[in-house]
N, C-alpha and C. Protein backbone atom coordinates (compact mmCIF):
# COMPACT_ATOMS: atom_id res chain seq x y z
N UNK A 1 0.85 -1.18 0.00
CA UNK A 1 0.00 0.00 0.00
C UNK A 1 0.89 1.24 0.00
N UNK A 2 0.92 2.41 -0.62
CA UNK A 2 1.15 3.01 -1.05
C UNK A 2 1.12 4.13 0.11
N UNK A 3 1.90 5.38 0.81
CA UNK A 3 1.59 6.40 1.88
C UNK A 3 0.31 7.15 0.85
N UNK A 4 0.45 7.40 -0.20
CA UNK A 4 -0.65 8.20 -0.84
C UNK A 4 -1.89 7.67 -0.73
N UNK A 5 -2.35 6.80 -0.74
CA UNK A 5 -3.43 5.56 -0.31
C UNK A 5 -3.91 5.77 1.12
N UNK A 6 -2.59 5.47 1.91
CA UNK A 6 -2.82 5.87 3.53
C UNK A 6 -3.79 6.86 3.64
N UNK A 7 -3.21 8.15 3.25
CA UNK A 7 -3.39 9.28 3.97
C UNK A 7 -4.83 9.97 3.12
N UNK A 8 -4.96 9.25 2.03
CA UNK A 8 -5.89 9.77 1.30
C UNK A 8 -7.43 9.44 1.93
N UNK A 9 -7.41 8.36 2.63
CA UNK A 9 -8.47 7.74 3.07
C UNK A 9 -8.26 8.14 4.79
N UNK A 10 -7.41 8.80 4.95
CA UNK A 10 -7.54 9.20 6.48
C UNK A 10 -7.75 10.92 6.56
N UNK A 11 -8.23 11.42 5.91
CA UNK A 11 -8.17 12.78 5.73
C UNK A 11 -9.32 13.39 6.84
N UNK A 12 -9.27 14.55 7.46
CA UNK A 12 -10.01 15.23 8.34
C UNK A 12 -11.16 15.59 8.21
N UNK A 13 -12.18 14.81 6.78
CA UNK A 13 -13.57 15.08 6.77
C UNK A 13 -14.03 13.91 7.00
N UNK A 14 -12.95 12.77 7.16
CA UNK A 14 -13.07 11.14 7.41
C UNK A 14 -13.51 11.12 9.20
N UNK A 15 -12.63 12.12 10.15
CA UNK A 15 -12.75 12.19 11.21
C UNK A 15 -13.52 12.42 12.05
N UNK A 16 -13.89 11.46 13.15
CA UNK A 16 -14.65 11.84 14.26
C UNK A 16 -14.83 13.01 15.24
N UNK A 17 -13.29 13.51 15.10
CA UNK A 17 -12.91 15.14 15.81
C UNK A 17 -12.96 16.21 15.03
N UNK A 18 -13.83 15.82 13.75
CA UNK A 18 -13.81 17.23 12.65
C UNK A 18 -15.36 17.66 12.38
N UNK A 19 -15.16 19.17 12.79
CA UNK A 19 -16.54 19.77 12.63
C UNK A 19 -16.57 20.58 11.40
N UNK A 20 -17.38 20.22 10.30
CA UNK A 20 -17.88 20.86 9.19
C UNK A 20 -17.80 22.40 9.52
N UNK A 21 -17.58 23.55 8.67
CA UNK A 21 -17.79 24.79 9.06
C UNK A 21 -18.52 25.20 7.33
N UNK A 22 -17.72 24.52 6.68
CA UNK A 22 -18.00 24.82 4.82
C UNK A 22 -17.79 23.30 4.58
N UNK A 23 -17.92 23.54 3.36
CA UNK A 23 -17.76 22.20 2.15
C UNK A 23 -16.59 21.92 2.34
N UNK A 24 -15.32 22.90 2.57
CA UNK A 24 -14.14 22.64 2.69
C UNK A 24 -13.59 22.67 3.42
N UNK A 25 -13.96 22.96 4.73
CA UNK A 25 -13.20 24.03 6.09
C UNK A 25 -13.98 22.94 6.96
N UNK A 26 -13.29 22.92 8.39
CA UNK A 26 -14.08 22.85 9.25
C UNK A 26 -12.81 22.71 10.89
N UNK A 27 -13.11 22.52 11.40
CA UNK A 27 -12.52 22.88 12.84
C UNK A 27 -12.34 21.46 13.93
N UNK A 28 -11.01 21.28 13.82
CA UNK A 28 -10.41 20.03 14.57
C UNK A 28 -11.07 19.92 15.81
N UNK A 29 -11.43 19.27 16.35
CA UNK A 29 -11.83 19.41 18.19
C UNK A 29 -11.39 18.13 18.84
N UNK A 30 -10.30 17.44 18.30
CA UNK A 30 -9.64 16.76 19.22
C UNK A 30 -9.05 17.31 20.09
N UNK A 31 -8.42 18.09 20.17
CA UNK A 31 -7.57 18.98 21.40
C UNK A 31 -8.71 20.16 22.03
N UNK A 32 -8.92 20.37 23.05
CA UNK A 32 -9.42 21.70 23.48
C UNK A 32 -8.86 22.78 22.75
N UNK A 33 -10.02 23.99 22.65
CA UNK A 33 -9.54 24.88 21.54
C UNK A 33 -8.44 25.83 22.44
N UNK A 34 -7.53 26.53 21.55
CA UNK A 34 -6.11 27.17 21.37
C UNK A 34 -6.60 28.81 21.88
N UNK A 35 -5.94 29.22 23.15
CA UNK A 35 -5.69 30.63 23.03
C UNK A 35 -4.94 31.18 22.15
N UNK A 36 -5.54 32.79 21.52
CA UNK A 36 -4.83 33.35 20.76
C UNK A 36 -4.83 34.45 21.17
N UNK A 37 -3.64 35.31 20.89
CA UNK A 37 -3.84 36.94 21.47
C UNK A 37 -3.90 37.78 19.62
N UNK A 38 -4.34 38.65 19.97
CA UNK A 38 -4.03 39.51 18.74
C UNK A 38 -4.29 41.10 19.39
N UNK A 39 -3.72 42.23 18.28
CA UNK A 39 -3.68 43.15 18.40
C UNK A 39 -4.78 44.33 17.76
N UNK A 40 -5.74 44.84 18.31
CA UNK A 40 -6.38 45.42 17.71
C UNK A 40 -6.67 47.21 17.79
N UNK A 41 -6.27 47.91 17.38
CA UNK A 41 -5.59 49.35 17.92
C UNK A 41 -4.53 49.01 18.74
N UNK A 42 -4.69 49.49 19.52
CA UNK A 42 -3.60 49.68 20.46
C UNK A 42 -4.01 48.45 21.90
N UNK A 43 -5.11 47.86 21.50
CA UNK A 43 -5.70 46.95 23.06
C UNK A 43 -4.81 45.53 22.01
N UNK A 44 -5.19 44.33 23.71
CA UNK A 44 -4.77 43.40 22.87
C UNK A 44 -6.17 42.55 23.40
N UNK A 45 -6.31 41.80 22.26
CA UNK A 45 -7.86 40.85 22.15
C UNK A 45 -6.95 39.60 22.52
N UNK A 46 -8.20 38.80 23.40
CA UNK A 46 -7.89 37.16 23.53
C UNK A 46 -9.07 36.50 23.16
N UNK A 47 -8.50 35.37 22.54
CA UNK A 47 -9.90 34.59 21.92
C UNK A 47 -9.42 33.45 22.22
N UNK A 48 -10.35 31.98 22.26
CA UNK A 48 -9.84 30.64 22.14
C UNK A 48 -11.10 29.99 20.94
N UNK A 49 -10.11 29.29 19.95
CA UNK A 49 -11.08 28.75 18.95
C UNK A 49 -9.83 27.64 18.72
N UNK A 50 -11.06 26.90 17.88
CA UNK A 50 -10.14 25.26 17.59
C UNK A 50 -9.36 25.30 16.40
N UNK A 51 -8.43 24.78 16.01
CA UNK A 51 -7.66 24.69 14.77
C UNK A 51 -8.69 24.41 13.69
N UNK A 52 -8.44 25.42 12.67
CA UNK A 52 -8.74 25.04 11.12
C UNK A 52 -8.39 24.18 10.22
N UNK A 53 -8.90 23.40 9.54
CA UNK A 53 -8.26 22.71 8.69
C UNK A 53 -9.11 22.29 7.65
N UNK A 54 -8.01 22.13 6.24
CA UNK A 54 -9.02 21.91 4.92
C UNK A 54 -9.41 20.53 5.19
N UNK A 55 -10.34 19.97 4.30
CA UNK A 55 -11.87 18.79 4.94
C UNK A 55 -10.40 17.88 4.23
N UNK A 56 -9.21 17.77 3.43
CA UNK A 56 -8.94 17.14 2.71
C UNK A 56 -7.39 17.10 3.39
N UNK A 57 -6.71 18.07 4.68
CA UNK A 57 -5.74 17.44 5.26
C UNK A 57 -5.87 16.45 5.76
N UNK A 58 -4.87 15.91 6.84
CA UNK A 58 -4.93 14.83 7.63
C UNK A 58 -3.37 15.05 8.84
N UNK A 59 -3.41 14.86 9.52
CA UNK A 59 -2.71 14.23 10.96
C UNK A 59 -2.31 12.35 11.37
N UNK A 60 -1.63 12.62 11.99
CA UNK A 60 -1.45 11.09 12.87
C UNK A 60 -2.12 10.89 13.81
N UNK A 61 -3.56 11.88 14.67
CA UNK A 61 -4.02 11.34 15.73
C UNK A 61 -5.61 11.16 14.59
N UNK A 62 -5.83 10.61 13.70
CA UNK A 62 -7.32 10.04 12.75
C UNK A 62 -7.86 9.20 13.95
N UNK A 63 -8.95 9.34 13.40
CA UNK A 63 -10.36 8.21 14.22
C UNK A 63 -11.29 8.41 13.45
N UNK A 64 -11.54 6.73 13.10
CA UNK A 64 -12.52 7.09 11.95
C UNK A 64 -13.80 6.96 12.65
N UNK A 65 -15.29 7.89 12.04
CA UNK A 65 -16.27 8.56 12.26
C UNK A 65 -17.02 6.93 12.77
């Protein structure tokens, strides 16, 4: 079997920890979601949201649905 084979059939719209957002997009939730800081004027914003990812990457922690 081929790694292209592997990974093609393990991709992140295959996954149990992947939430649809679009046709293409959707948001990992195996891990608790990620603080982020950013800068907006002169304040700084904190947000926590889950990693993005296209429906067609993939990772080493898969579980299929």
């Amino acid at each position: 079997m081929s790694m292209e084979t592997t990974t093609r059939s393990k991709t992140c719209n295959q996954c149990k920890f992947w939430n649809a957002t679009t046709a293409n997009e959707g948001e990992c939730r195996r891990q608790p979601p990620q603080a982020i800081s950013f800068k907006v004027g002169d304040d700084m914003k904190f947000e926590t949201r889950f990693p993005v990812t296209a429906s067609e990457d993939w990772c080493g922690e898969f579980a299929q649905k």
